[in-house]
Protein backbone atom coordinates (compact mmCIF):
# COMPACT_ATOMS: atom_id res chain seq x y z
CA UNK A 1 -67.77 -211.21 16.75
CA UNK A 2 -67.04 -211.17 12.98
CA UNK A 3 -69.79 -208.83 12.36
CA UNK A 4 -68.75 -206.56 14.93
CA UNK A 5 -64.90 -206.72 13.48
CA UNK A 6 -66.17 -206.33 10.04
CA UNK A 7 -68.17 -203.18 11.22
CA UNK A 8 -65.08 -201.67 12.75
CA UNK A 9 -63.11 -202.03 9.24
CA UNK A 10 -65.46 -200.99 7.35
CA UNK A 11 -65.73 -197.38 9.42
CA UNK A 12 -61.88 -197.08 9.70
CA UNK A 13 -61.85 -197.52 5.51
CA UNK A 14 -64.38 -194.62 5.44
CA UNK A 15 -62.55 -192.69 7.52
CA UNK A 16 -59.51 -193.29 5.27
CA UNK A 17 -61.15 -192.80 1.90
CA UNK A 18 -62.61 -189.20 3.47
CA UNK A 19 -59.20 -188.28 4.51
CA UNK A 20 -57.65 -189.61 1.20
CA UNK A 21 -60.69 -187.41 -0.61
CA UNK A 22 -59.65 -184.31 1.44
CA UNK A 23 -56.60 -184.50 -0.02
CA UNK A 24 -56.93 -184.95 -3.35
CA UNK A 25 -59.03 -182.17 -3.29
CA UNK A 26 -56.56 -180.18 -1.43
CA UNK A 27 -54.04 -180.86 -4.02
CA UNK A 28 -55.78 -180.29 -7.10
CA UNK A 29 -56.46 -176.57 -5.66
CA UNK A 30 -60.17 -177.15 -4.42
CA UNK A 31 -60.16 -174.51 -1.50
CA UNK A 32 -56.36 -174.52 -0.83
CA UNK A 33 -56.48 -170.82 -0.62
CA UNK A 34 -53.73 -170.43 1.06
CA UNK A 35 -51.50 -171.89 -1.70
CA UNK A 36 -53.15 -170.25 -4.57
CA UNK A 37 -54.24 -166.98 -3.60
CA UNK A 38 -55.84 -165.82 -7.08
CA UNK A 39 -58.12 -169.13 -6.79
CA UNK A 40 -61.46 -167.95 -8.39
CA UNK A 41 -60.38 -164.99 -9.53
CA UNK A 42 -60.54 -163.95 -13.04
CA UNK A 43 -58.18 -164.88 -15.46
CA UNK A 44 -55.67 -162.61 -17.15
CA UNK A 45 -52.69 -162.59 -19.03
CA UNK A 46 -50.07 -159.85 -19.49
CA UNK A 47 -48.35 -158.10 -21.16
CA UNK A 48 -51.49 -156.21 -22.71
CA UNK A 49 -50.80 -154.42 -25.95
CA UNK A 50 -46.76 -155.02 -26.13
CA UNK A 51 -44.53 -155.01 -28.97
CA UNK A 52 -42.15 -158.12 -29.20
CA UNK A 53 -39.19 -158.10 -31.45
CA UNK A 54 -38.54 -161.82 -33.98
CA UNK A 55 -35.73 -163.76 -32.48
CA UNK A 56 -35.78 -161.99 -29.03
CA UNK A 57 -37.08 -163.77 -26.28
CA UNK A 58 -40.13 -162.31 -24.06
CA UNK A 59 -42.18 -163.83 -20.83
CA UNK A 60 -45.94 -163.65 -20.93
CA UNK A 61 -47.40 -164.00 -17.69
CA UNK A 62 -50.88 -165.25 -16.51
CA UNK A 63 -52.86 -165.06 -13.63
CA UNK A 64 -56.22 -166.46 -11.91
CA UNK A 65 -58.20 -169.42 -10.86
CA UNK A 66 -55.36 -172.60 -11.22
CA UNK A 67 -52.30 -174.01 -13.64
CA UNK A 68 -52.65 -175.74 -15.92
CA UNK A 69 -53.91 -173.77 -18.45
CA UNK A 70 -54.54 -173.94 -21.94
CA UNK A 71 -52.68 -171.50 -24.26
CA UNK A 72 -53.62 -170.64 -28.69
CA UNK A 73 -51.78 -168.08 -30.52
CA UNK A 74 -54.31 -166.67 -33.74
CA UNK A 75 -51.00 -166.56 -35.69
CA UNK A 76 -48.57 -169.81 -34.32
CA UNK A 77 -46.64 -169.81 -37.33
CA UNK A 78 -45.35 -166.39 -36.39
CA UNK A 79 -46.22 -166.54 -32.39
CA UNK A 80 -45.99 -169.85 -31.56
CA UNK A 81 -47.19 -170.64 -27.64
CA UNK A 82 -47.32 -173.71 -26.07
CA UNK A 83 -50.41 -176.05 -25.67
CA UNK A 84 -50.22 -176.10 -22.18
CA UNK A 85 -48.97 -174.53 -18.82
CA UNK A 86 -48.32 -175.30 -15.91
CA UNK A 87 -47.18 -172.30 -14.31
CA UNK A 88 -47.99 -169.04 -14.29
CA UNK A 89 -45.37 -167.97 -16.82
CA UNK A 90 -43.74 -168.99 -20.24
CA UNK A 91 -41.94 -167.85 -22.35
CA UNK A 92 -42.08 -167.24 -26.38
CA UNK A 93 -39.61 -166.98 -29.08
CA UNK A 94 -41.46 -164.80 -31.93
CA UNK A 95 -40.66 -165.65 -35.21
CA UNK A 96 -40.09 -162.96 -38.06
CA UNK A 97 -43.20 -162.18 -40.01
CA UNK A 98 -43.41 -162.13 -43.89
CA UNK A 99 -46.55 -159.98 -44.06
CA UNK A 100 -47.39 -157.00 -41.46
CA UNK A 101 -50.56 -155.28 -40.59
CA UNK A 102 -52.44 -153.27 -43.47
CA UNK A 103 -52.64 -149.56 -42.92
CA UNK A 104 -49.33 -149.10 -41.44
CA UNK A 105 -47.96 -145.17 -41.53
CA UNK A 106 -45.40 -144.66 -43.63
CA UNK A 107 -42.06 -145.23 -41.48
CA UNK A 108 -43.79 -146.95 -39.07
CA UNK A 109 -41.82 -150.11 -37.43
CA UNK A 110 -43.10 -153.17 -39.67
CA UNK A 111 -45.24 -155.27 -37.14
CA UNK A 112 -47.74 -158.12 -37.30
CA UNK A 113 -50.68 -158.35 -34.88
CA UNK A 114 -51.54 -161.52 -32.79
CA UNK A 115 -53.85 -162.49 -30.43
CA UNK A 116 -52.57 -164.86 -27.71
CA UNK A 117 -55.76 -166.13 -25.26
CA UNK A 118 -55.47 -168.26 -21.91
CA UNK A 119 -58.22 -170.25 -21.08
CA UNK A 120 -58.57 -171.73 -17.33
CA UNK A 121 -60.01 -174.80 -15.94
CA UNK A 122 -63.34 -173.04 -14.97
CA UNK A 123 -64.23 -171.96 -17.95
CA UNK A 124 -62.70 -168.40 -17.97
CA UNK A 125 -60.21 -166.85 -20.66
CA UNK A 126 -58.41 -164.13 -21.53
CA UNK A 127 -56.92 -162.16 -24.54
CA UNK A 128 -53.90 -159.84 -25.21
CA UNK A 129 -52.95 -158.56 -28.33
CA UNK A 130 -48.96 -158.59 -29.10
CA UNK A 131 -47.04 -156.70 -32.23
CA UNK A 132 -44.82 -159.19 -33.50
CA UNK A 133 -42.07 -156.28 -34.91
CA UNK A 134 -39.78 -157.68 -37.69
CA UNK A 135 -36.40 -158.10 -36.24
CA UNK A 136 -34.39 -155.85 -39.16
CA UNK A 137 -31.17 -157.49 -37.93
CA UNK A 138 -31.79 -160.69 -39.29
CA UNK A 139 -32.67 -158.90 -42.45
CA UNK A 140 -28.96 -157.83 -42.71
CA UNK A 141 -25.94 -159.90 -44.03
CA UNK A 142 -22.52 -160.00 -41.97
CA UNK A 143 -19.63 -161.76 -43.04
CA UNK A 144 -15.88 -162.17 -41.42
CA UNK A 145 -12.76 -162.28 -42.90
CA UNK A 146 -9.54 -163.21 -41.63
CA UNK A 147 -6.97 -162.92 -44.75
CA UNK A 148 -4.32 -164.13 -42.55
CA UNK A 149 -5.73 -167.39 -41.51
CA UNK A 150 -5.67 -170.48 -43.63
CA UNK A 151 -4.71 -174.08 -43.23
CA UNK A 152 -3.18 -175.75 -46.54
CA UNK A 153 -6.09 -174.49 -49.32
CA UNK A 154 -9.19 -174.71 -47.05
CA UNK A 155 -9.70 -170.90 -45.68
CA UNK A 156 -11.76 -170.71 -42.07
CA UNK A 157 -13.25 -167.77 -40.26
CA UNK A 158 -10.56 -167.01 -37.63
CA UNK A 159 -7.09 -168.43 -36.25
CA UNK A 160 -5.34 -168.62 -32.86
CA UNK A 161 -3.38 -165.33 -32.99
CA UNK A 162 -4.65 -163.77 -35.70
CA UNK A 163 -7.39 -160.61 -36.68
CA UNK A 164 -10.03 -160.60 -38.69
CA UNK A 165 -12.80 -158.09 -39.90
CA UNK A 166 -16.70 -158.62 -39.47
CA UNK A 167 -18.60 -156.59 -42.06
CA UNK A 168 -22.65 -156.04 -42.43
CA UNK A 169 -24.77 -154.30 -44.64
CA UNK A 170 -27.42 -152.53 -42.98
CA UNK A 171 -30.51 -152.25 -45.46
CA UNK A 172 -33.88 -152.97 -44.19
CA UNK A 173 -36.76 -152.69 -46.47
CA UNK A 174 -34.56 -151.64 -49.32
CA UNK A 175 -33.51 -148.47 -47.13
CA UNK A 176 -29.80 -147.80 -45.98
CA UNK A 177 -29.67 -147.39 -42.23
CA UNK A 178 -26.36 -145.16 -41.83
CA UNK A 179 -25.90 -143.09 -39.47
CA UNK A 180 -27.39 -146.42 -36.86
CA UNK A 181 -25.02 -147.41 -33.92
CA UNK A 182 -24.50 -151.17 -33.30
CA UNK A 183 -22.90 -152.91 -30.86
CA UNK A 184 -21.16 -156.13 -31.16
CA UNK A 185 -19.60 -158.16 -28.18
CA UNK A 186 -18.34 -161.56 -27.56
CA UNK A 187 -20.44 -164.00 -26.35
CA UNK A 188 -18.70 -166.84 -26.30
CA UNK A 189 -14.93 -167.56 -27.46
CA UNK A 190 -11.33 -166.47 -27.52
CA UNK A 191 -11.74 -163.44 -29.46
CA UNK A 192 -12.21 -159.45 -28.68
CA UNK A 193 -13.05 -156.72 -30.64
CA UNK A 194 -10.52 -153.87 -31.99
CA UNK A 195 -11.89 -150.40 -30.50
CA UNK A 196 -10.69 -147.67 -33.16
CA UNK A 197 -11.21 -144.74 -30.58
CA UNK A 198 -9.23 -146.12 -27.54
CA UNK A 199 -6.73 -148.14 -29.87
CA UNK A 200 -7.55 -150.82 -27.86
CA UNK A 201 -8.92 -154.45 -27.18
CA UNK A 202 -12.60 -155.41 -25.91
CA UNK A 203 -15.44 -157.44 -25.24
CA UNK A 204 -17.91 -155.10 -26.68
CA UNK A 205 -17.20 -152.27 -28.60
CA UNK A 206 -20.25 -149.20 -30.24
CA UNK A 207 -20.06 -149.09 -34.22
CA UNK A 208 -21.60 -146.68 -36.19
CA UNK A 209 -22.92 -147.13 -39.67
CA UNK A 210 -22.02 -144.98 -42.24
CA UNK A 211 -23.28 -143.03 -45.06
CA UNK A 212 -23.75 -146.26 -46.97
CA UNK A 213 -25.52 -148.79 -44.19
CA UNK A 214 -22.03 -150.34 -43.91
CA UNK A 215 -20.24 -151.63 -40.75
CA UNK A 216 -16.79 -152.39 -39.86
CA UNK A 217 -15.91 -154.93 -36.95
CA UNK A 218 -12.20 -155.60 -36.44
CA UNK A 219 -11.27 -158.41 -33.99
CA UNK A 220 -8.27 -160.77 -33.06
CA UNK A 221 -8.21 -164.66 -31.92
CA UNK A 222 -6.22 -164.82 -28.74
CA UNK A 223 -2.81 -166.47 -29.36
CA UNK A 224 -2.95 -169.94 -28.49
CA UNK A 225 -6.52 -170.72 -28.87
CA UNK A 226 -7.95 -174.27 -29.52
CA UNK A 227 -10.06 -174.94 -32.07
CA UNK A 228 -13.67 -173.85 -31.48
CA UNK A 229 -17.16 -172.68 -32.35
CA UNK A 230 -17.20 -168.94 -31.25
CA UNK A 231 -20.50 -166.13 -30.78
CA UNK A 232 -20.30 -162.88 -31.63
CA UNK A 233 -23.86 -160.74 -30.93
CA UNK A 234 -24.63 -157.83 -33.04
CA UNK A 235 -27.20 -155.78 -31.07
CA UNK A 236 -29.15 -152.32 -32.41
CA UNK A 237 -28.08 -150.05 -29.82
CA UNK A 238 -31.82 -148.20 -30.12
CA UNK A 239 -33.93 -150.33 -29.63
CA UNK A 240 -31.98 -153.34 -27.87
CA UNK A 241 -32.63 -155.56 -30.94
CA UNK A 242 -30.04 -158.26 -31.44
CA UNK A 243 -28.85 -161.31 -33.63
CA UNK A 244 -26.17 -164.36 -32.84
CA UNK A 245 -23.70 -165.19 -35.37
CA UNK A 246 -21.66 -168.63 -34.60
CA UNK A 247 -17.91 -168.96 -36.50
CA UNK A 248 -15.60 -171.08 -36.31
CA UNK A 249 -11.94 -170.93 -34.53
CA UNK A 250 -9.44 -172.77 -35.83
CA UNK A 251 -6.19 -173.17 -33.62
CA UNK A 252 -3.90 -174.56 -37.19
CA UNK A 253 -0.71 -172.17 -37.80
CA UNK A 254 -1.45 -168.91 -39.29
CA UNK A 255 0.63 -167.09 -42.01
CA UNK A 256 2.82 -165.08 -40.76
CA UNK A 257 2.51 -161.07 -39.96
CA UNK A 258 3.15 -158.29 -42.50
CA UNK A 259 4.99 -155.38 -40.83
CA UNK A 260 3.53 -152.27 -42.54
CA UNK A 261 5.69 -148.90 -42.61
CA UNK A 262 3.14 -145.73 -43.24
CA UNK A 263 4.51 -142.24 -44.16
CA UNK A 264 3.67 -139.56 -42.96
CA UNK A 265 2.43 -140.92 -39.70
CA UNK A 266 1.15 -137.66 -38.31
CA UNK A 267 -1.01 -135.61 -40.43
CA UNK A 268 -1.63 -132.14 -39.09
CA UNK A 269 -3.55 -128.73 -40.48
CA UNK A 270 -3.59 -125.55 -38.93
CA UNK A 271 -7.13 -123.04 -39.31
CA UNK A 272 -7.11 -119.72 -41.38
CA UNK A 273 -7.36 -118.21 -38.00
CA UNK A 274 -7.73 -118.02 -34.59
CA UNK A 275 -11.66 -118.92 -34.67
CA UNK A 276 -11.27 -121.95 -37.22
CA UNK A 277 -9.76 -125.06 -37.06
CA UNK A 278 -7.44 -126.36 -39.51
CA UNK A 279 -8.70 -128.64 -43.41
CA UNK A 280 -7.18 -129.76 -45.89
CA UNK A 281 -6.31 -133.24 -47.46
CA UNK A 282 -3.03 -135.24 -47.57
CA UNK A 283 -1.76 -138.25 -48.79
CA UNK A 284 -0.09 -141.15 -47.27
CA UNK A 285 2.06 -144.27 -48.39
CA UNK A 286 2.05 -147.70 -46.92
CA UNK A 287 4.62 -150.22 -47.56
CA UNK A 288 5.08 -153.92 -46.76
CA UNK A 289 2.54 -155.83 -46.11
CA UNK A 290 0.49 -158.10 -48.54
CA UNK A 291 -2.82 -156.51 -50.78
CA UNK A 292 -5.79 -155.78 -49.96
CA UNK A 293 -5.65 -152.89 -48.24
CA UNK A 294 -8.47 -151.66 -45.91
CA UNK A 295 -8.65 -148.09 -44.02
CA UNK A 296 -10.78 -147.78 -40.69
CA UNK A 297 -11.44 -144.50 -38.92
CA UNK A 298 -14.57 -143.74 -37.09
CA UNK A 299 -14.64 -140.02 -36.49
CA UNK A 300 -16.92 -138.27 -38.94
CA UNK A 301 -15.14 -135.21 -39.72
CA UNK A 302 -12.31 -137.22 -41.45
CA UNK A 303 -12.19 -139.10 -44.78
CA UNK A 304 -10.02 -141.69 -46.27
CA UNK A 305 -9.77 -142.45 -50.06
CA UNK A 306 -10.23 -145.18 -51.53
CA UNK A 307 -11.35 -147.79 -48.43
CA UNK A 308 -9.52 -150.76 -49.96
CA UNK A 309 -6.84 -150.95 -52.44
CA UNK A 310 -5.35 -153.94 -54.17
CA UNK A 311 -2.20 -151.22 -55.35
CA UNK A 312 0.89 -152.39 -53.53
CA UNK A 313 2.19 -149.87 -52.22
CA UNK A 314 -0.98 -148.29 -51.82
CA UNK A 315 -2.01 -144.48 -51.37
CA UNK A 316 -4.40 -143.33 -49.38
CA UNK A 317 -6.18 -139.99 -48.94
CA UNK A 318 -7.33 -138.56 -45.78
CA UNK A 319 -9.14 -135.45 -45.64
CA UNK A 320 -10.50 -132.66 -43.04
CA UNK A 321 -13.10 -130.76 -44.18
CA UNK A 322 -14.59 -129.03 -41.05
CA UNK A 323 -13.09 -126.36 -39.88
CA UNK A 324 -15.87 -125.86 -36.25
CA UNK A 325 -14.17 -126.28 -33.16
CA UNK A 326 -13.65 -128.34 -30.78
CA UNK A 327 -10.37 -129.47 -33.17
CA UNK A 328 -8.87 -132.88 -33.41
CA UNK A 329 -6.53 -133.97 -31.36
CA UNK A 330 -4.41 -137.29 -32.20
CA UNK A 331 -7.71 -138.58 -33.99
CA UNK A 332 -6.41 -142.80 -35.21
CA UNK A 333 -6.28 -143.67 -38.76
CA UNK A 334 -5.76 -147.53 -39.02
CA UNK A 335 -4.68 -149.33 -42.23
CA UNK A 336 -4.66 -153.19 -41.93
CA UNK A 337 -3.52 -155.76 -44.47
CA UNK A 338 -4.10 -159.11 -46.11
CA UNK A 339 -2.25 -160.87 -43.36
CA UNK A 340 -3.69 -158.95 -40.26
CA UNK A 341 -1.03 -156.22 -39.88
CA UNK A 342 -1.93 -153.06 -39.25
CA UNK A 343 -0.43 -149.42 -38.25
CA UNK A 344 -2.05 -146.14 -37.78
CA UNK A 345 -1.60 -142.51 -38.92
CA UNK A 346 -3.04 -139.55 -36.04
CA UNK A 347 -4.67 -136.83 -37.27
CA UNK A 348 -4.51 -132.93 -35.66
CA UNK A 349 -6.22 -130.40 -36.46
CA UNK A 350 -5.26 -126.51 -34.89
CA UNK A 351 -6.51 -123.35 -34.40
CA UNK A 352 -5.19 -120.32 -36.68
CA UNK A 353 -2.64 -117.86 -35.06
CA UNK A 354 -4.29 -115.14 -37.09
CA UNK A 355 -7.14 -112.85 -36.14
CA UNK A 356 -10.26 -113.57 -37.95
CA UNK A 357 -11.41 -110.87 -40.28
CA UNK A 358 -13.00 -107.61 -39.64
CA UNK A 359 -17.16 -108.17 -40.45
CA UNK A 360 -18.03 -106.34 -43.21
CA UNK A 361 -19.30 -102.70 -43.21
CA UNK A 362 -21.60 -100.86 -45.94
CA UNK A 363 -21.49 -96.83 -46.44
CA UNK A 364 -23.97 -95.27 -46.47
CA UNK A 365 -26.35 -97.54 -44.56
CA UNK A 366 -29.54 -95.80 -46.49
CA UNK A 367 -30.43 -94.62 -49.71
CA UNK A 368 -33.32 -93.19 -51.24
CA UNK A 369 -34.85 -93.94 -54.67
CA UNK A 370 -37.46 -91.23 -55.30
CA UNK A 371 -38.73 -92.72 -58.63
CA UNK A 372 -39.31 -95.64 -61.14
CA UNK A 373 -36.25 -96.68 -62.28
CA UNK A 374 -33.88 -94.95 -60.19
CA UNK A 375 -30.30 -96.34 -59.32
CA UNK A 376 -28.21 -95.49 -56.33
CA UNK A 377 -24.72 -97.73 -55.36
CA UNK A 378 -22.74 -98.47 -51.62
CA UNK A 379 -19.34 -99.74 -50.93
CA UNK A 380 -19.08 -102.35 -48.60
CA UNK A 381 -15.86 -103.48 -47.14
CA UNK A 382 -14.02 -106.14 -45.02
CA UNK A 383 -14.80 -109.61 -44.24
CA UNK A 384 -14.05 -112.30 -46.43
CA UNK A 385 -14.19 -110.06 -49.93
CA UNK A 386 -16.67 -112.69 -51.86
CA UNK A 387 -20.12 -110.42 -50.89
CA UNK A 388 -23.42 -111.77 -51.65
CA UNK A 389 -26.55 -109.70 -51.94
CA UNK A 390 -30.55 -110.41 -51.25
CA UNK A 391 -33.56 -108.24 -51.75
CA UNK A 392 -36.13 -107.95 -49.85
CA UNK A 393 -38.78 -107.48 -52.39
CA UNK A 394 -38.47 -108.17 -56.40
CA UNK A 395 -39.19 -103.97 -57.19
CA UNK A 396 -35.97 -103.26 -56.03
CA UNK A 397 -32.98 -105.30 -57.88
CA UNK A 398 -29.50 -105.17 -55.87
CA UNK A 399 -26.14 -106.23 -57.98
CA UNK A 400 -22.95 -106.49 -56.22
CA UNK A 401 -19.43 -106.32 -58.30
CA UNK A 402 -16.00 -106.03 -56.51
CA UNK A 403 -16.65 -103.85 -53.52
CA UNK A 404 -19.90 -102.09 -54.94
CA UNK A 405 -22.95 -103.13 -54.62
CA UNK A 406 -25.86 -101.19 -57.21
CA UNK A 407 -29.65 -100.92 -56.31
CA UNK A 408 -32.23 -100.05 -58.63
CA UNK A 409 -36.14 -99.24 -58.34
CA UNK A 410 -37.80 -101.36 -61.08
CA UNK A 411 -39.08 -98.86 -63.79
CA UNK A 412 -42.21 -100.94 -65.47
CA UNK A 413 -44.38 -103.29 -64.71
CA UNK A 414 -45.19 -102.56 -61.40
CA UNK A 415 -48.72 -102.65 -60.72
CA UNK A 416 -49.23 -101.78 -57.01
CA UNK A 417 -48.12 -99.62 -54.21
CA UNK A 418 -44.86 -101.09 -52.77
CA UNK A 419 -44.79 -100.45 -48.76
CA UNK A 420 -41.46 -98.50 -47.38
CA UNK A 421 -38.93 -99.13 -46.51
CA UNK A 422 -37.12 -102.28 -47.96
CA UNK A 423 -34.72 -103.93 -47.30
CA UNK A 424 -30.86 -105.58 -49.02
CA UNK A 425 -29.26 -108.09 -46.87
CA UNK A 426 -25.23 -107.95 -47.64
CA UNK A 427 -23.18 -110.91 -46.65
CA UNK A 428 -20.06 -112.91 -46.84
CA UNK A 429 -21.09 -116.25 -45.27
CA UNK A 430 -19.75 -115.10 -41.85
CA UNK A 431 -21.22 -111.82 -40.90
CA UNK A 432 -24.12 -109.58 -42.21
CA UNK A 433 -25.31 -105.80 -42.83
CA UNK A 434 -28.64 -104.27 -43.97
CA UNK A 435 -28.83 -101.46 -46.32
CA UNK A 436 -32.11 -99.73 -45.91
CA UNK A 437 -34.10 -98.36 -49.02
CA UNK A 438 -36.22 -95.09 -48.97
CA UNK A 439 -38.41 -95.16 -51.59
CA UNK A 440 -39.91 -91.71 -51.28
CA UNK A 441 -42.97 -90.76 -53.62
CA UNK A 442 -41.88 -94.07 -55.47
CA UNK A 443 -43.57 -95.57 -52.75
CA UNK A 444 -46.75 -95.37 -55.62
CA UNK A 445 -46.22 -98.44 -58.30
CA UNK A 446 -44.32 -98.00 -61.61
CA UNK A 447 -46.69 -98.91 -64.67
């Protein structure tokens, strides 16, 4: 009887450790096909050949037998991966390299090559090579101001209420990058961003770098705000690059508000005629307000002179200079001070009333020089009145003084035949006219 119980034990136990060994295996992936359809299958890991950017963060995916696997970067002080995985994705946070790959182009984007290889449970592995690209926005130096913010003698980056400027420098490798468009948004905090064009207040708002690599950011702290650690993103609108910048928001009482009185508040020039718009440069005043003095205006075809003043009053100059429709229309000026103020001057620009001028004529439109040295002369009228002249070949030598312009056939030194006819190009900068030169039997060379 005890035998024949211990018997019956013993084959329910087996039964129970085979069950309990199917499913173990079942859970560690040994044949559970159905749950891990790439079981078997070769390894691989993508992206292949991609180009990650320092700072941003990127997914790299892989793919084949089971998790975990085991992950090595050649580089991890530059692409740092983790050990292991237990998924079939992570992600990496490149870091910007100090050295980049040898033989780069010149202009090329600055990049350092890593390998990053899987390897898998049975044995398998796989490679892909990523270009770490240096992320030029951390290369460049931003720093806000907010003149009318303070609390007793300790100065902080922004107050409840009050504006403030973000500057940057754009210079990568020792280059300037002007011209470059950047866009800067709020991420996190009771702030938005001054838009120049609309004259109004945003979340994110397109800057453009100018001729120096240098970018202007105004913002304002929304009245009322508590104190608090604010983000502001700087992003290269190109390329999608981007950089975080935390400040600080402090909700203490601000100094109070300039109010700033400009003259003339509308500047407007009218074109020489009815096919130009109008240039020129004038001057304006400001008064109130406490020094510095900064001028913002984002439209390329105007000026201002100086940028920043510490002159109280201060004079600024703003300046047209392209005369190439379409014309301006109500184009914002703004002028802020020490404490935040600001007010804006609008700049027009119209098209002349007059008709343009006539385009120039020459009489006659051909002359003939029948030997070395010979001279002949045409008038040429209309246009602008300052002519310019070009030959076509150095043999024949063109002069223009007043309204008459001289050509002469070289009379030495000329030691082949010269093929007619030529050609002088007359000109005025707007239109053009061709006086043709017959050369006759000076069409032989002039020793």
């Amino acid at each position: 009887m005890i035998t024949n119980a211990l018997r019956g034990f013993a084959s329910l136990l087996g039964l129970a450790l085979s069950m309990l060994a199917l499913g173990l295996l079942s859970s560690c992936g040994g044949g559970d096909a159905a749950t891990n359809p790439n079981l078997g299958a070769a390894v691989t890991i993508e992206p292949q050949n991609a180009t990650f950017y320092a700072g941003v963060p990127a997914t790299i995916t892989v793919s084949g037998f089971h998790p975990p696997y085991s992950i090595s970067s050649s580089e991890p002080g530059i692409l740092p991966v983790p050990d292991v995985v237990n998924g079939n994705t992570f992600q990496v946070i490149p870091n910007n390299p100090g050295v980049v790959d040898v033989g780069l182009p010149a202009g090329a984007l600055p990049v350092r090559t890593v390998t990053v290889t899987v390897h898998a449970g049975n044995g398998n592995e796989a490679s892909t090579s990523i270009k770490v690209a240096q992320n030029f926005l951390t290369c460049y130096t931003s720093t806000i101001t907010s003149p009318g913010c303070s609390t007793g003698t300790v100065a902080v980056a922004a107050c409840a209420g009050q504006p403030g400027v973000i500057t940057m420098s754009a210079v990568f490798n020792g280059s300037l990058q002007g011209g470059k468009q950047f866009r800067f948004c709020n991420v996190i905090g009771d702030f938005q961003f001054f838009d120049i064009p609309t004259n109004s207040f945003q979340n994110c708002i397109v800057v453009t770098a100018d001729h120096e690599g240098r970018i202007i950011a105004p913002f304002r702290v929304t009245s009322g705000a508590s104190g608090q650690l604010a983000i502001f993103r700087i992003q290269d609108v190109a390329t999608g690059v981007f950089t975080d910048t935390v400040f600080v928001i402090n909700a203490a009482t601000a100094v109070p508000q300039s109010v700033l009185t400009v003259i003339p508040s509308t500047i407007s020039f009218t074109g020489r005629n009815g096919q130009e718009c109008g240039t020129g440069s004038a001057d304006v005043f400001i008064f109130g307000g406490v020094a510095p003095f900064t001028a913002f205006n984002s439209d390329p075809r105007v000026t201002v002179q100086p940028r920043t003043t510490t002159t109280n009053p201060p004079r600024f100059t703003i300046t047209v200079g392209s005369p190439v429709p379409p014309c301006l229309t109500n184009v914002p000026v703004t002028f802020t001070d020490a404490t935040g103020a600001h007010v804006t001057v609008t700049v027009n620009t119209t098209l002349g009333t007059s008709p343009p001028a006539a385009p120039i004529t020459v009489a006659p439109a051909a002359i003939t020089l029948s030997s070395c040295g010979a001279s002949g002369s045409v008038s040429v009228a209309g246009g602008s009145g300052n002519y310019s002249v070009s030959s076509s070949t150095s043999r024949i030598q063109a002069l223009v003084q007043a309204n008459t312009i001289t050509i002469t056939r070289i009379a030495t030194g000329d030691t082949a035949p010269i093929t007619t006819p030529q050609q002088i190009g007359v000109t005025d900068g707007a239109t053009t006219q061709t006086v043709t030169v017959n050369l006759g039997a000076a069409a032989l060379f002039c020793p």
